[in-house]
PDB file of N, CA and C in Angstrom:
ATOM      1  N   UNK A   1      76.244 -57.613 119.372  1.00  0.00           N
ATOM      2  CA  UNK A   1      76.083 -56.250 118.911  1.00  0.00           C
ATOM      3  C   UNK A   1      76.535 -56.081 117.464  1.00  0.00           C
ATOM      4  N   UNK A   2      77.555 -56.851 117.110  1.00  0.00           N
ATOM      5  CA  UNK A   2      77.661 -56.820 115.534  1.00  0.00           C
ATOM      6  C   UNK A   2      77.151 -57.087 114.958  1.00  0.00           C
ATOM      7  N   UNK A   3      76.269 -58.209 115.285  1.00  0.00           N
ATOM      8  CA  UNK A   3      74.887 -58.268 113.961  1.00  0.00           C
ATOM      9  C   UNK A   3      74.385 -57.529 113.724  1.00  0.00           C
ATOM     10  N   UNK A   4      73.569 -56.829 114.826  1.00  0.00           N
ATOM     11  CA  UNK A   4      72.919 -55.258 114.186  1.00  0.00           C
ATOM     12  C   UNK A   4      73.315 -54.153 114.004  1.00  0.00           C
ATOM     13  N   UNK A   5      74.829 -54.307 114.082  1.00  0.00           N
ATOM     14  CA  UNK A   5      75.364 -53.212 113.708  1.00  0.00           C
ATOM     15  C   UNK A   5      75.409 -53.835 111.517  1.00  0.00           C
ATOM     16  N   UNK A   6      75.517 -54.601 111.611  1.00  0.00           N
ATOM     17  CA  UNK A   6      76.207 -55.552 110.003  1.00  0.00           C
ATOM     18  C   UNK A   6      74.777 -55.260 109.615  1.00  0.00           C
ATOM     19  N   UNK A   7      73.759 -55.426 110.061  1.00  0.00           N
ATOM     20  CA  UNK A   7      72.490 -55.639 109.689  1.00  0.00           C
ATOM     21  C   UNK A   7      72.044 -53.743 109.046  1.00  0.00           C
ATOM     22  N   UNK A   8      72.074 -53.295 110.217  1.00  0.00           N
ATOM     23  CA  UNK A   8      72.085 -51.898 110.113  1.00  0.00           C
ATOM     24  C   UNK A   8      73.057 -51.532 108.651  1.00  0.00           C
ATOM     25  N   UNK A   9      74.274 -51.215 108.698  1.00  0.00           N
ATOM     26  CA  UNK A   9      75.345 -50.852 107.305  1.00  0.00           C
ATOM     27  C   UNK A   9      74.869 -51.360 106.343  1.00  0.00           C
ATOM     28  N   UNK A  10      73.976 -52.845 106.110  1.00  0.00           N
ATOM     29  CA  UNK A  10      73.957 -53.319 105.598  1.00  0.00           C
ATOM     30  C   UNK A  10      72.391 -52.496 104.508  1.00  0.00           C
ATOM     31  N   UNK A  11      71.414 -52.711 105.602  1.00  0.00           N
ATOM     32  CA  UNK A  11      70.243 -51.782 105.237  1.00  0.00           C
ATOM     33  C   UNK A  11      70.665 -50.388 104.600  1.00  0.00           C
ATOM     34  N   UNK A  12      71.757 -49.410 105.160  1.00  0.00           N
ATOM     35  CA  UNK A  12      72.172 -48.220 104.515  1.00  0.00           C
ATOM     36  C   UNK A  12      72.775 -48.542 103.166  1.00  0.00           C
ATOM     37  N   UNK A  13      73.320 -49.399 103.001  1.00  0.00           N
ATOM     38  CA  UNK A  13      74.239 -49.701 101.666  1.00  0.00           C
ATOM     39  C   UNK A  13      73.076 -50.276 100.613  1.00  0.00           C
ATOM     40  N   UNK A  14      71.971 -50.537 101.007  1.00  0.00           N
ATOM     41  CA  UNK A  14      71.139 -51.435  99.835  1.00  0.00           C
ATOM     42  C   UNK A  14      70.122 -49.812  99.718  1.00  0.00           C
ATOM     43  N   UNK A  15      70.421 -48.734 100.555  1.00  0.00           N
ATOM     44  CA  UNK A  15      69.514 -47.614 100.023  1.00  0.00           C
ATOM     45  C   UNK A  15      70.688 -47.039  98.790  1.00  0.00           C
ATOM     46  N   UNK A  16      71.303 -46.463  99.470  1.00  0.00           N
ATOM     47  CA  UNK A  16      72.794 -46.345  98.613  1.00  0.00           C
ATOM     48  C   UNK A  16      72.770 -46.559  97.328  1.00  0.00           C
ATOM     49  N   UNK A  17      72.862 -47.824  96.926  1.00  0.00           N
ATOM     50  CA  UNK A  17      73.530 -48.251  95.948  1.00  0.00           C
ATOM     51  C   UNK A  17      71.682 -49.144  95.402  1.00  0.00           C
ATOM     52  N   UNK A  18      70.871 -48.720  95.760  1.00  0.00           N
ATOM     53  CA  UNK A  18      69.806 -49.382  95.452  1.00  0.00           C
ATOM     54  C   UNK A  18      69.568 -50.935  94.445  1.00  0.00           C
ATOM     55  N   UNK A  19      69.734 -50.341  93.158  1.00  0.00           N
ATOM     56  CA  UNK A  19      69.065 -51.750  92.194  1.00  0.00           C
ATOM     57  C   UNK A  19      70.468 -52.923  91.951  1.00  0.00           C
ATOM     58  N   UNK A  20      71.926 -51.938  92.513  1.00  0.00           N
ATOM     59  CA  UNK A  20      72.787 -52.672  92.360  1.00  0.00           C
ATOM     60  C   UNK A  20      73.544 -53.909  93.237  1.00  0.00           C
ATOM     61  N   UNK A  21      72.493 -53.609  94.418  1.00  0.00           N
ATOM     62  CA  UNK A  21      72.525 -54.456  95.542  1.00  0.00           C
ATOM     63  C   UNK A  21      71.485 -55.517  95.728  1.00  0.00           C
ATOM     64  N   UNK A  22      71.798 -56.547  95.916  1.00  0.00           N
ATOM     65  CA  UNK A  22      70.269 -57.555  96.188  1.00  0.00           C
ATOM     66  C   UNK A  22      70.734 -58.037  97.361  1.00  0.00           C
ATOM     67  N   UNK A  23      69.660 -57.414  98.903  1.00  0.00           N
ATOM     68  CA  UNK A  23      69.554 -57.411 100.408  1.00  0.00           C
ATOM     69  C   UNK A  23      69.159 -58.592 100.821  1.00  0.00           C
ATOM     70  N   UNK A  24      69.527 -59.847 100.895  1.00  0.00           N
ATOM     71  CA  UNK A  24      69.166 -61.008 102.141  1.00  0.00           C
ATOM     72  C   UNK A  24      69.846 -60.950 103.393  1.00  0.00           C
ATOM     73  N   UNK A  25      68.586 -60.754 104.195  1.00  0.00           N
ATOM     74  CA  UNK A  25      69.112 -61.516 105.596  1.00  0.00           C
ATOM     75  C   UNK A  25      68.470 -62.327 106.575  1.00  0.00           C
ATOM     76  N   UNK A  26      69.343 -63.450 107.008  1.00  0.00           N
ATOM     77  CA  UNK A  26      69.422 -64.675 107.018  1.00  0.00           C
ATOM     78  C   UNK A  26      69.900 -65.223 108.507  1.00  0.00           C
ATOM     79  N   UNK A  27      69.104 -65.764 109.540  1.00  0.00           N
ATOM     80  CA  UNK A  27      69.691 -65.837 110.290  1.00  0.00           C
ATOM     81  C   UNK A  27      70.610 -67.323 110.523  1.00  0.00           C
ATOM     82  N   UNK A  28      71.600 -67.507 111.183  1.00  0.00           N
ATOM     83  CA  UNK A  28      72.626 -68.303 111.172  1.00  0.00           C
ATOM     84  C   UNK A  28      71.360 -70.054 111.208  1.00  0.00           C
ATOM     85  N   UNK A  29      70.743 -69.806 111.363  1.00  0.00           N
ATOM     86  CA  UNK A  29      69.999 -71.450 111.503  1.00  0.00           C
ATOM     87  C   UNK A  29      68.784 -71.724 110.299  1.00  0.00           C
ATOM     88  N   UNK A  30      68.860 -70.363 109.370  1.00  0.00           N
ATOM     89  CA  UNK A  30      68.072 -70.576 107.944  1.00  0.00           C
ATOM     90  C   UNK A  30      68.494 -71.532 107.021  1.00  0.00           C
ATOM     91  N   UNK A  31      67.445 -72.266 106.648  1.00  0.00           N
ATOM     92  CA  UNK A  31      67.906 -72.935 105.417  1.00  0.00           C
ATOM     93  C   UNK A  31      69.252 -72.031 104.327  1.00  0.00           C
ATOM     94  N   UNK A  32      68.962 -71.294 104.315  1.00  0.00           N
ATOM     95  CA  UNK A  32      69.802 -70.439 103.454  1.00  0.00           C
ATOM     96  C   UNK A  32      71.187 -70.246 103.928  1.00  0.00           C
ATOM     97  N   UNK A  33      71.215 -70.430 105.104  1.00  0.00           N
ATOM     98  CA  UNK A  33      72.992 -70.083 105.985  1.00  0.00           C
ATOM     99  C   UNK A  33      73.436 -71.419 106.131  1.00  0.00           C
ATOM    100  N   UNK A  34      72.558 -72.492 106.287  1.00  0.00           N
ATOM    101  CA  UNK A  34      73.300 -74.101 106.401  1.00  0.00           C
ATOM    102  C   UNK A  34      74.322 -74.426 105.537  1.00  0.00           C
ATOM    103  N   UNK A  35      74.022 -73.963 104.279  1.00  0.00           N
ATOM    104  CA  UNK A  35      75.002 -74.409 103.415  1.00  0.00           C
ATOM    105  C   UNK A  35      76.843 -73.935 103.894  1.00  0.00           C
ATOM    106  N   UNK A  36      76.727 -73.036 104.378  1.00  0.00           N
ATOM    107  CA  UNK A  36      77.820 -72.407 104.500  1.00  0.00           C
ATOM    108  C   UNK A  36      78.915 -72.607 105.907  1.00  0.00           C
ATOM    109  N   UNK A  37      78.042 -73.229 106.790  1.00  0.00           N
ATOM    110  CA  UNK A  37      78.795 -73.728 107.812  1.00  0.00           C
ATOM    111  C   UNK A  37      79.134 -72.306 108.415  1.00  0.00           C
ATOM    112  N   UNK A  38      78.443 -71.482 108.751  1.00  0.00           N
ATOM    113  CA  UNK A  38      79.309 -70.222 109.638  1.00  0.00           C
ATOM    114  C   UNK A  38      79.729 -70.569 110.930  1.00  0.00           C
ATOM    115  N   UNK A  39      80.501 -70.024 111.412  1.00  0.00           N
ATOM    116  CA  UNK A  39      81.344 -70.308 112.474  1.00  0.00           C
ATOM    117  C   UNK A  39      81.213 -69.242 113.403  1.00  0.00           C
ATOM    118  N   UNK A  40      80.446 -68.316 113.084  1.00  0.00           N
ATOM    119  CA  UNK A  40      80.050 -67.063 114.041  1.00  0.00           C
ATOM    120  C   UNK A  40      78.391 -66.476 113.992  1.00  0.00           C
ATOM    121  N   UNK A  41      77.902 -65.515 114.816  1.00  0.00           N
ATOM    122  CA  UNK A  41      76.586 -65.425 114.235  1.00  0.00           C
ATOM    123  C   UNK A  41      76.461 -64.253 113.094  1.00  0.00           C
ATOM    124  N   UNK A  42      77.501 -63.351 112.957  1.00  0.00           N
ATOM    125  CA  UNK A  42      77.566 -61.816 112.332  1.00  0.00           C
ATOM    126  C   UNK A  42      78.870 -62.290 110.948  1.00  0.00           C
ATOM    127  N   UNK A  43      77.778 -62.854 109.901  1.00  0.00           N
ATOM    128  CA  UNK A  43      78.351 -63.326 108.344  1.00  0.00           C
ATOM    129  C   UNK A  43      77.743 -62.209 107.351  1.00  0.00           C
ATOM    130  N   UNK A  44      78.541 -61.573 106.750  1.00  0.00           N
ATOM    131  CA  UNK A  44      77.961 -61.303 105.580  1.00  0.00           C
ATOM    132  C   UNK A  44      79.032 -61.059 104.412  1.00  0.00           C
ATOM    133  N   UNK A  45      78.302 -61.596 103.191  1.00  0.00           N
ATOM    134  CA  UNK A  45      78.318 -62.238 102.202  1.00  0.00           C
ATOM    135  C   UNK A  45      78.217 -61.196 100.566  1.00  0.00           C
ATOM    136  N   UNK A  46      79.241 -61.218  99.840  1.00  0.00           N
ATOM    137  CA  UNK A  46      78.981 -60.771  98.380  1.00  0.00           C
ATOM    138  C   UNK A  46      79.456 -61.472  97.064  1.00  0.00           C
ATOM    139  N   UNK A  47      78.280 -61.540  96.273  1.00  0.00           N
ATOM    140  CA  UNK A  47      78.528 -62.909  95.475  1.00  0.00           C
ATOM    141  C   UNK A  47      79.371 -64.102  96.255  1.00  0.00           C
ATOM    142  N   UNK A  48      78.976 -64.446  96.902  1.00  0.00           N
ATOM    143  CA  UNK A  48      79.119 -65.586  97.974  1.00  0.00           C
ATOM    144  C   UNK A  48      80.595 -65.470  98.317  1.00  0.00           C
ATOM    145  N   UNK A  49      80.786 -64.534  98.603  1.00  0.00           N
ATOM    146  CA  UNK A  49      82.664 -64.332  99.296  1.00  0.00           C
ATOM    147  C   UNK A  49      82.056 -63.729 100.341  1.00  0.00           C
ATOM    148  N   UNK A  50      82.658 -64.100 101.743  1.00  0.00           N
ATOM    149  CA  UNK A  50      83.118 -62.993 102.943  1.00  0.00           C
ATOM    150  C   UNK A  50      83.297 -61.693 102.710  1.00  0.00           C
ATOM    151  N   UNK A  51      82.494 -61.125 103.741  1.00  0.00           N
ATOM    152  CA  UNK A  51      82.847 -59.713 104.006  1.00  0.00           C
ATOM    153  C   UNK A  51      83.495 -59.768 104.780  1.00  0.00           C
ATOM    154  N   UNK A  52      85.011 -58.935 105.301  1.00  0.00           N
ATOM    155  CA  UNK A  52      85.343 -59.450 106.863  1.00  0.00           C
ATOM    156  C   UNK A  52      84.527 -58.404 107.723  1.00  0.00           C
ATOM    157  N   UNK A  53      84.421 -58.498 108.741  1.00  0.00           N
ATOM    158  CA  UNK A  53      83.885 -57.585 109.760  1.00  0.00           C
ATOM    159  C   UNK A  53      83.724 -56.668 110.141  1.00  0.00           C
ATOM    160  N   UNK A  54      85.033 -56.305 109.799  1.00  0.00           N
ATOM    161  CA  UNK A  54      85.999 -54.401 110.235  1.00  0.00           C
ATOM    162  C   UNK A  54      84.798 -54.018 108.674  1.00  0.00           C
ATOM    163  N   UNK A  55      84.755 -54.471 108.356  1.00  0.00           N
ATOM    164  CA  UNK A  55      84.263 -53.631 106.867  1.00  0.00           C
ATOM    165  C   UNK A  55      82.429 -53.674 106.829  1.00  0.00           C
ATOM    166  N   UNK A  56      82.271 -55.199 107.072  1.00  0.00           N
ATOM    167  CA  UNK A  56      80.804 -55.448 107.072  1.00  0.00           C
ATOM    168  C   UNK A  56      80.039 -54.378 108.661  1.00  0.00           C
ATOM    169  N   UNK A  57      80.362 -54.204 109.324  1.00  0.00           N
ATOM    170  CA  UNK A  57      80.263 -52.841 110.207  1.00  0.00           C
ATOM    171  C   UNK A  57      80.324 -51.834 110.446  1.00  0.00           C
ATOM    172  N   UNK A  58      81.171 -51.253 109.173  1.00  0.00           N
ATOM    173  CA  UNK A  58      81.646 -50.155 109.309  1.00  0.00           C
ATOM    174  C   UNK A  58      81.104 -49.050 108.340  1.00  0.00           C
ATOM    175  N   UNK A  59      80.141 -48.210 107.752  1.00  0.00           N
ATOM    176  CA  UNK A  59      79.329 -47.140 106.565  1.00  0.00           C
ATOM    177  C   UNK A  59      80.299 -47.148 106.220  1.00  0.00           C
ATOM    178  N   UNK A  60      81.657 -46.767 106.516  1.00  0.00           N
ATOM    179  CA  UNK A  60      82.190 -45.694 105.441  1.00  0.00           C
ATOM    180  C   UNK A  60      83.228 -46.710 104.492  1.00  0.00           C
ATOM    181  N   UNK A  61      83.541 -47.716 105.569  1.00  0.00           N
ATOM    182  CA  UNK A  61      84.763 -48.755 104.595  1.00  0.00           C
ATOM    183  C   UNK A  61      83.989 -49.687 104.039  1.00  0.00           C
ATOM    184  N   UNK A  62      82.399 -49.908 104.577  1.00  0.00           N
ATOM    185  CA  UNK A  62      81.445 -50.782 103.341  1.00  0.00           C
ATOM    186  C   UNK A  62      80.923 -50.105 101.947  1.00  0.00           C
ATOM    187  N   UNK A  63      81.093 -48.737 102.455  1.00  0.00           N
ATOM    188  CA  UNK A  63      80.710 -47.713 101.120  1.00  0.00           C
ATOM    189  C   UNK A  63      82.162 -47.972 100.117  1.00  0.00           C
ATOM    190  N   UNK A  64      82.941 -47.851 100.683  1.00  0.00           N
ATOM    191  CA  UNK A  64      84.101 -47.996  99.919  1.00  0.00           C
ATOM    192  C   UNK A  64      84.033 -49.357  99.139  1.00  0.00           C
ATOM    193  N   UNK A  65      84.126 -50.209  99.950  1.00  0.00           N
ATOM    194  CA  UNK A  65      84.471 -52.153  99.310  1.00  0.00           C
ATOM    195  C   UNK A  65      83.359 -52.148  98.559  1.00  0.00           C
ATOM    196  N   UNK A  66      81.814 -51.424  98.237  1.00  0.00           N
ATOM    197  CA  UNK A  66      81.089 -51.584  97.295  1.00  0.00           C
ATOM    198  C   UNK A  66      81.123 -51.121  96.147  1.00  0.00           C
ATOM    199  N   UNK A  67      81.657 -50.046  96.568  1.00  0.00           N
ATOM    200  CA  UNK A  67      81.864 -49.033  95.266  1.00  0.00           C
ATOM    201  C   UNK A  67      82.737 -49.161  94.251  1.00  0.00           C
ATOM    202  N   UNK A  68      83.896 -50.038  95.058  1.00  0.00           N
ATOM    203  CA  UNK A  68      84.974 -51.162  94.310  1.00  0.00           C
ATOM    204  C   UNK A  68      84.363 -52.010  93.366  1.00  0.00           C
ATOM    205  N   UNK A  69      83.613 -52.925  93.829  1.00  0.00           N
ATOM    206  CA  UNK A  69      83.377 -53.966  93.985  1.00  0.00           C
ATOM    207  C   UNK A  69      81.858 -54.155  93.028  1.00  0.00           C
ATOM    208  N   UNK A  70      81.162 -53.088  92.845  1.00  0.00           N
ATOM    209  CA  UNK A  70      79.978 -52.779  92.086  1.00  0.00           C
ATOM    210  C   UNK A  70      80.284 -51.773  90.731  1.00  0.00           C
ATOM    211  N   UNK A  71      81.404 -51.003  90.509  1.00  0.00           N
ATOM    212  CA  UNK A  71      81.680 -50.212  89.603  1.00  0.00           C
ATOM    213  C   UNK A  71      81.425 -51.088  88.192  1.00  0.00           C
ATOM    214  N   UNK A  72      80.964 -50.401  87.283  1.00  0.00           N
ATOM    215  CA  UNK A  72      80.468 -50.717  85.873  1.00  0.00           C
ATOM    216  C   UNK A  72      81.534 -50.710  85.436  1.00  0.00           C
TER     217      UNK A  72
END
């Protein structure tokens, strides 16, 4: 259930914050996720750091860690 919940926040945050976000998603057996060795199926990723979970799930504390995290 956390993937599509991560998947979901994830889709709201790339309307959000539109041109300042660039949206991949990737499922755990893509060429694109091998590199990384995940250890769970619900990863997501900014400039290639961890999101932890509580956050990558959550609108209001992913609105927050972006807004950090994307400020000019």
């Amino acid at each position: 259930m956390s993937c599509k919940k991560a998947i979901g926040v994830a889709q709201n945050m790339k309307e959000l914050f539109g041109e300042k976000l660039e949206l991949n998603i990737y499922t755990t057996d893509s060429e694109e996720a091998q590199k990384y060795n995940f250890k769970s199926s619900t990863n997501v990723l900014l400039d290639q750091e961890s999101v932890p979970l509580d956050v990558s799930t959550d609108k209001s504390k992913m609105k927050a860690f972006l807004s950090e995290k994307l400020a000019d």
